[in-house]
PDB file of N, CA and C in Angstrom:
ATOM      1  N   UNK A   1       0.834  -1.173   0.000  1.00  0.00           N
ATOM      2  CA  UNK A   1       0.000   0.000   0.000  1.00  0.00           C
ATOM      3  C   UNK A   1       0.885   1.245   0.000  1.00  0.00           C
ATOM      4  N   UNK A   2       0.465   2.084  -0.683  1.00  0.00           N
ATOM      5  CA  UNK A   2       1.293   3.205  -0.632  1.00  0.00           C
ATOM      6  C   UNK A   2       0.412   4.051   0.261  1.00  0.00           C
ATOM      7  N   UNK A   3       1.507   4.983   0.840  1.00  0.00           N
ATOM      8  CA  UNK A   3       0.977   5.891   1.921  1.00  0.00           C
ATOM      9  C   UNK A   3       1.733   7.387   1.748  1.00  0.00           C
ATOM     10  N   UNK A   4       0.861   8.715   1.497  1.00  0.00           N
ATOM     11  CA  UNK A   4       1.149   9.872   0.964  1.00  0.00           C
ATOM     12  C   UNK A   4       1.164  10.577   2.573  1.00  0.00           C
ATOM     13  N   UNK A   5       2.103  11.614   2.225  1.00  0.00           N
ATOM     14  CA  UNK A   5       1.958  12.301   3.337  1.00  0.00           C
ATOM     15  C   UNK A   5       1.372  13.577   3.275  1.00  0.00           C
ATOM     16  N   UNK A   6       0.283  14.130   3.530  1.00  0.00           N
ATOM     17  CA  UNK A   6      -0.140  15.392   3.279  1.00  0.00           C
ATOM     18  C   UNK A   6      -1.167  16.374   4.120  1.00  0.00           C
ATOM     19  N   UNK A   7      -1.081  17.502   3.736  1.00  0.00           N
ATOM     20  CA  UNK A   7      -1.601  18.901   5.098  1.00  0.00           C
ATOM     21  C   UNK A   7      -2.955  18.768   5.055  1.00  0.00           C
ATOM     22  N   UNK A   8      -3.345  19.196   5.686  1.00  0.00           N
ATOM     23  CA  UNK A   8      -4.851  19.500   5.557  1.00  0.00           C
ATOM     24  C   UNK A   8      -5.370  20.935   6.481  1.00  0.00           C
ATOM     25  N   UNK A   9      -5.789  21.374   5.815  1.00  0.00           N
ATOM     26  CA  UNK A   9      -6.327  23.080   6.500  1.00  0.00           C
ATOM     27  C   UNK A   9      -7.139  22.699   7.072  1.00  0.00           C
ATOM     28  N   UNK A  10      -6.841  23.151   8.469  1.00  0.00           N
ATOM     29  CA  UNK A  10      -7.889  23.288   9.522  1.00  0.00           C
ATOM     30  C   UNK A  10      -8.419  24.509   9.689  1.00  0.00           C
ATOM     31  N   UNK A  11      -9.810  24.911  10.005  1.00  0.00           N
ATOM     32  CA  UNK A  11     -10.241  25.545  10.141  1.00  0.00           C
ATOM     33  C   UNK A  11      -9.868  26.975  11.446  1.00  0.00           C
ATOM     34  N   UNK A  12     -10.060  27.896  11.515  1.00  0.00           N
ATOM     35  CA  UNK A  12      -9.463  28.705  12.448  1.00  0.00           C
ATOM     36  C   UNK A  12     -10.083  28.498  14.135  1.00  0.00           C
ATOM     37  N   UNK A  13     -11.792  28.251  13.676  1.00  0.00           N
ATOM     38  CA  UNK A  13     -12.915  28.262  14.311  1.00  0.00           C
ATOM     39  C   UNK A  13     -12.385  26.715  15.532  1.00  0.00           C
ATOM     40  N   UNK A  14     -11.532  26.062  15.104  1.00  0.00           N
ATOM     41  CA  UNK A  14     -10.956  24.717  16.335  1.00  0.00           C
ATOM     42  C   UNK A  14     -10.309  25.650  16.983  1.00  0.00           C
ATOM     43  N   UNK A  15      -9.123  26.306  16.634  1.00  0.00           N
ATOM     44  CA  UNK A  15      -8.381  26.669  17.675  1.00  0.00           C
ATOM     45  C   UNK A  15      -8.971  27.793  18.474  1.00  0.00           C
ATOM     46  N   UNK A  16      -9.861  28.497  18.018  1.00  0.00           N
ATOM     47  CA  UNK A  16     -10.560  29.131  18.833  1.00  0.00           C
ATOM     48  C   UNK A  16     -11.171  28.625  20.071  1.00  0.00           C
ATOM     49  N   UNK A  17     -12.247  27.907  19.457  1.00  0.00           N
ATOM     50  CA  UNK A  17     -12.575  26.577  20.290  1.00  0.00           C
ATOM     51  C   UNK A  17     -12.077  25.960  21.661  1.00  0.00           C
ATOM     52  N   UNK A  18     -11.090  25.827  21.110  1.00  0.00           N
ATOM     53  CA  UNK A  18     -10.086  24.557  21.880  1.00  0.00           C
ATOM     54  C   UNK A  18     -10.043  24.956  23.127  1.00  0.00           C
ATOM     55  N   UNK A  19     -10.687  24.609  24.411  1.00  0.00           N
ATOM     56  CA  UNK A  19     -10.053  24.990  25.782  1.00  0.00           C
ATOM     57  C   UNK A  19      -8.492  24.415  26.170  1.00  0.00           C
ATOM     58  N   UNK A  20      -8.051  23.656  25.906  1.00  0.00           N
ATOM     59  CA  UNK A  20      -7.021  23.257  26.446  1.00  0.00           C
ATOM     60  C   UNK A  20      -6.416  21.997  24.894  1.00  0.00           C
ATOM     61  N   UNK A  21      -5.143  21.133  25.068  1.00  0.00           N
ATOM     62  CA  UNK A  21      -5.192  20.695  24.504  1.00  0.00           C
ATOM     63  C   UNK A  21      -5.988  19.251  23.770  1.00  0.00           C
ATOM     64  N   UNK A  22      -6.170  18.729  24.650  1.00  0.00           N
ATOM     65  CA  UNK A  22      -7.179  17.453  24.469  1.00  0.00           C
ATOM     66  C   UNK A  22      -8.515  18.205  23.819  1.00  0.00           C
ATOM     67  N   UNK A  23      -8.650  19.056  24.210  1.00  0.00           N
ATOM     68  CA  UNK A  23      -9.840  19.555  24.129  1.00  0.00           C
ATOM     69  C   UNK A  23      -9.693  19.863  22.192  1.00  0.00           C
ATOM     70  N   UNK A  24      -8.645  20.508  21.963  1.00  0.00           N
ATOM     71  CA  UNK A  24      -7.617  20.752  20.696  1.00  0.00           C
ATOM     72  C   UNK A  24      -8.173  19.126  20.014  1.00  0.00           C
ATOM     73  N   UNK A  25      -7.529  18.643  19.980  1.00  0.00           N
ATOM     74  CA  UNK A  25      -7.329  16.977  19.584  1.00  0.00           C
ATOM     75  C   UNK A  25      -8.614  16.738  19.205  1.00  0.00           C
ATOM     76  N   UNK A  26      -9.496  16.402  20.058  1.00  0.00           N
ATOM     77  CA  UNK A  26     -10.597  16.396  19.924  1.00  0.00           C
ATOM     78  C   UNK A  26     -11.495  16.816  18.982  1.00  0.00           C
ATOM     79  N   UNK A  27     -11.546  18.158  18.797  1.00  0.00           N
ATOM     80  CA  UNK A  27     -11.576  19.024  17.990  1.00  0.00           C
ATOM     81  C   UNK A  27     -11.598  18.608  16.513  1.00  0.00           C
ATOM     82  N   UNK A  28      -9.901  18.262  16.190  1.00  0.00           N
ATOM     83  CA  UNK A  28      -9.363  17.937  15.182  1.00  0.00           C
ATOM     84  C   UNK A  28      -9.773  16.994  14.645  1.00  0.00           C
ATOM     85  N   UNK A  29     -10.171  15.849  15.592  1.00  0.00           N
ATOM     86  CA  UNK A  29     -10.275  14.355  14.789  1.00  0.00           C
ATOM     87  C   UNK A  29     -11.891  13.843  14.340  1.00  0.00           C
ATOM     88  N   UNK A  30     -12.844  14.660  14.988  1.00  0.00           N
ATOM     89  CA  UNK A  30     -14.152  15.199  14.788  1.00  0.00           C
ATOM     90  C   UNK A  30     -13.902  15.838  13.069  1.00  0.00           C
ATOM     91  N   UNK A  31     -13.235  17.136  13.354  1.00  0.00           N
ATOM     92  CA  UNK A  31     -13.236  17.682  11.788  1.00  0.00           C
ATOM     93  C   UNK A  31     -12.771  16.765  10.774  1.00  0.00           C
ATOM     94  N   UNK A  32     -11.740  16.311  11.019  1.00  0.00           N
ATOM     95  CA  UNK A  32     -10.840  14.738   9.903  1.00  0.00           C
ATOM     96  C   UNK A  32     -12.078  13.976   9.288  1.00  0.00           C
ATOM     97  N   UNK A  33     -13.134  13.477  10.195  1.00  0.00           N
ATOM     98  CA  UNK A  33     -13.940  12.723   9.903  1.00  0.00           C
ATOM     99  C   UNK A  33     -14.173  12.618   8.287  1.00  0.00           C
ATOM    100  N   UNK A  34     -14.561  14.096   8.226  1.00  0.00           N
ATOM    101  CA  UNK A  34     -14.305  14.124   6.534  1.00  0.00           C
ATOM    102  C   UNK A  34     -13.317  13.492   5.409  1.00  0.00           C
ATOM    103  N   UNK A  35     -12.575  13.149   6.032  1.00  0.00           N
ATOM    104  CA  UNK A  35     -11.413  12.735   5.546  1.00  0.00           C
ATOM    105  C   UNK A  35     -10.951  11.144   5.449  1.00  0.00           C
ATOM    106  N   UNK A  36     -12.205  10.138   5.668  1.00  0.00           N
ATOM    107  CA  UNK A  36     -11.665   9.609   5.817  1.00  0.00           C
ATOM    108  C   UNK A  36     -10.957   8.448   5.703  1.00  0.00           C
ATOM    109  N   UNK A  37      -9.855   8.315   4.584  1.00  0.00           N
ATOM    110  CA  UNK A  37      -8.649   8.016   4.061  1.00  0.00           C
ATOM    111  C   UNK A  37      -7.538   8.521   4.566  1.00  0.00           C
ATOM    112  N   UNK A  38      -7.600   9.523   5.161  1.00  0.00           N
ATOM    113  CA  UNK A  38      -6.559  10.443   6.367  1.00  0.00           C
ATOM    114  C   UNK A  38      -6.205  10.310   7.453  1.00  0.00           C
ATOM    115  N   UNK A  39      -5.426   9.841   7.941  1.00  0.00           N
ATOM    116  CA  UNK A  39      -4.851   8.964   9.493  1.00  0.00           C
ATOM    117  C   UNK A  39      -3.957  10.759   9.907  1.00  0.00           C
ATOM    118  N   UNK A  40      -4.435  11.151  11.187  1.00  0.00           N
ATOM    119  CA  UNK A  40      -3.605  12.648  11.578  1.00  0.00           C
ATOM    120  C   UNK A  40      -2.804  12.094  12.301  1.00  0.00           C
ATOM    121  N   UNK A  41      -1.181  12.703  11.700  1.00  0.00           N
ATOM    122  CA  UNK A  41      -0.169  12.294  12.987  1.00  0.00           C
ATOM    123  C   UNK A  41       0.637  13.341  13.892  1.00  0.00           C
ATOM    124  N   UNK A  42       0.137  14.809  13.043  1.00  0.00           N
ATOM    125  CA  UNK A  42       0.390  16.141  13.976  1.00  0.00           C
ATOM    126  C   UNK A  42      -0.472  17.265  13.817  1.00  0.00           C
ATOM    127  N   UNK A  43      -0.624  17.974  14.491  1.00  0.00           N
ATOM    128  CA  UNK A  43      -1.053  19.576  14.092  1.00  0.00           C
ATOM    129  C   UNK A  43       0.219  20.421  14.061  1.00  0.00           C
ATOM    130  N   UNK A  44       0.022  21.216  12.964  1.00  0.00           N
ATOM    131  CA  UNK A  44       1.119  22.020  12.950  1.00  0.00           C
ATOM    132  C   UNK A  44       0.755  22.913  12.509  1.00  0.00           C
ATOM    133  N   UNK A  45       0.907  24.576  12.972  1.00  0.00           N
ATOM    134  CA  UNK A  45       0.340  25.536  12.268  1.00  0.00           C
ATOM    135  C   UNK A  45      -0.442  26.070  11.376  1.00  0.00           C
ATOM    136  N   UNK A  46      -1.784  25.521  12.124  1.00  0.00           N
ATOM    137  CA  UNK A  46      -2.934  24.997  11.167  1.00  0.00           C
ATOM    138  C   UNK A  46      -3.263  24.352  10.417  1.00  0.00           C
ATOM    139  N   UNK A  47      -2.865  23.513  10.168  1.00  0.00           N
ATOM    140  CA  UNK A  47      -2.513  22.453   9.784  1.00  0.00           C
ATOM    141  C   UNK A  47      -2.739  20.813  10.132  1.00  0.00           C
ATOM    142  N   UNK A  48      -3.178  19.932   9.449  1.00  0.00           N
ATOM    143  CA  UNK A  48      -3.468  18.580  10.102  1.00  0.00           C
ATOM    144  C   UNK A  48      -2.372  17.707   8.951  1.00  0.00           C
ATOM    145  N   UNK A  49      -1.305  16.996   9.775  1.00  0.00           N
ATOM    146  CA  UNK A  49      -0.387  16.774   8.857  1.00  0.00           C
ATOM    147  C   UNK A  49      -0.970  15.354   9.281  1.00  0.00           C
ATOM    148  N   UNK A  50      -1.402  15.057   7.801  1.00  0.00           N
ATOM    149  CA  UNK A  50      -1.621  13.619   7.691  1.00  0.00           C
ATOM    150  C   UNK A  50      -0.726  12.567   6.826  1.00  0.00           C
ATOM    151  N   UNK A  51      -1.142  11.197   7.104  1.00  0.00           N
ATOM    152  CA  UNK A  51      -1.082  10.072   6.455  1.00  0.00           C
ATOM    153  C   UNK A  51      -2.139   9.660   5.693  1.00  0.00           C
ATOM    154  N   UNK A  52      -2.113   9.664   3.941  1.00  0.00           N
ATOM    155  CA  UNK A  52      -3.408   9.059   3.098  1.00  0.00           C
ATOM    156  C   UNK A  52      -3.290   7.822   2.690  1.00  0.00           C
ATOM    157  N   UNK A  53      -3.837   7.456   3.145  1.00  0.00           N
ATOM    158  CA  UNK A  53      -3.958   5.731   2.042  1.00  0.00           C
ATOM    159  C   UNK A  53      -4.753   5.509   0.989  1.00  0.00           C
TER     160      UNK A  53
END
């Protein structure tokens, strides 16, 4: 299987959101849902740096 590595724009409206970090996470993997062929292995400056299969 090949596996791509790629960003995904997160919305501004999570980190607003976010009380704390879990709370963050949370957040994130709710929004991914859309995504899903997309395994998240960081956030990074808005950003959802994924794994696609």
């Amino acid at each position: 299987m090949i596996v791509y590595e790629t960003k995904v724009v997160l919305p501004s409206r999570i980190f607003k959101e976010a009380q704390n970090k879990e709370h963050l996470k949370k957040l994130v993997l709710q929004y991914m849902q859309r995504y899903p062929d997309y395994a998240v292995k960081a956030v990074k400056n808005g950003f959802a740096i994924c794994e696609r299969r």
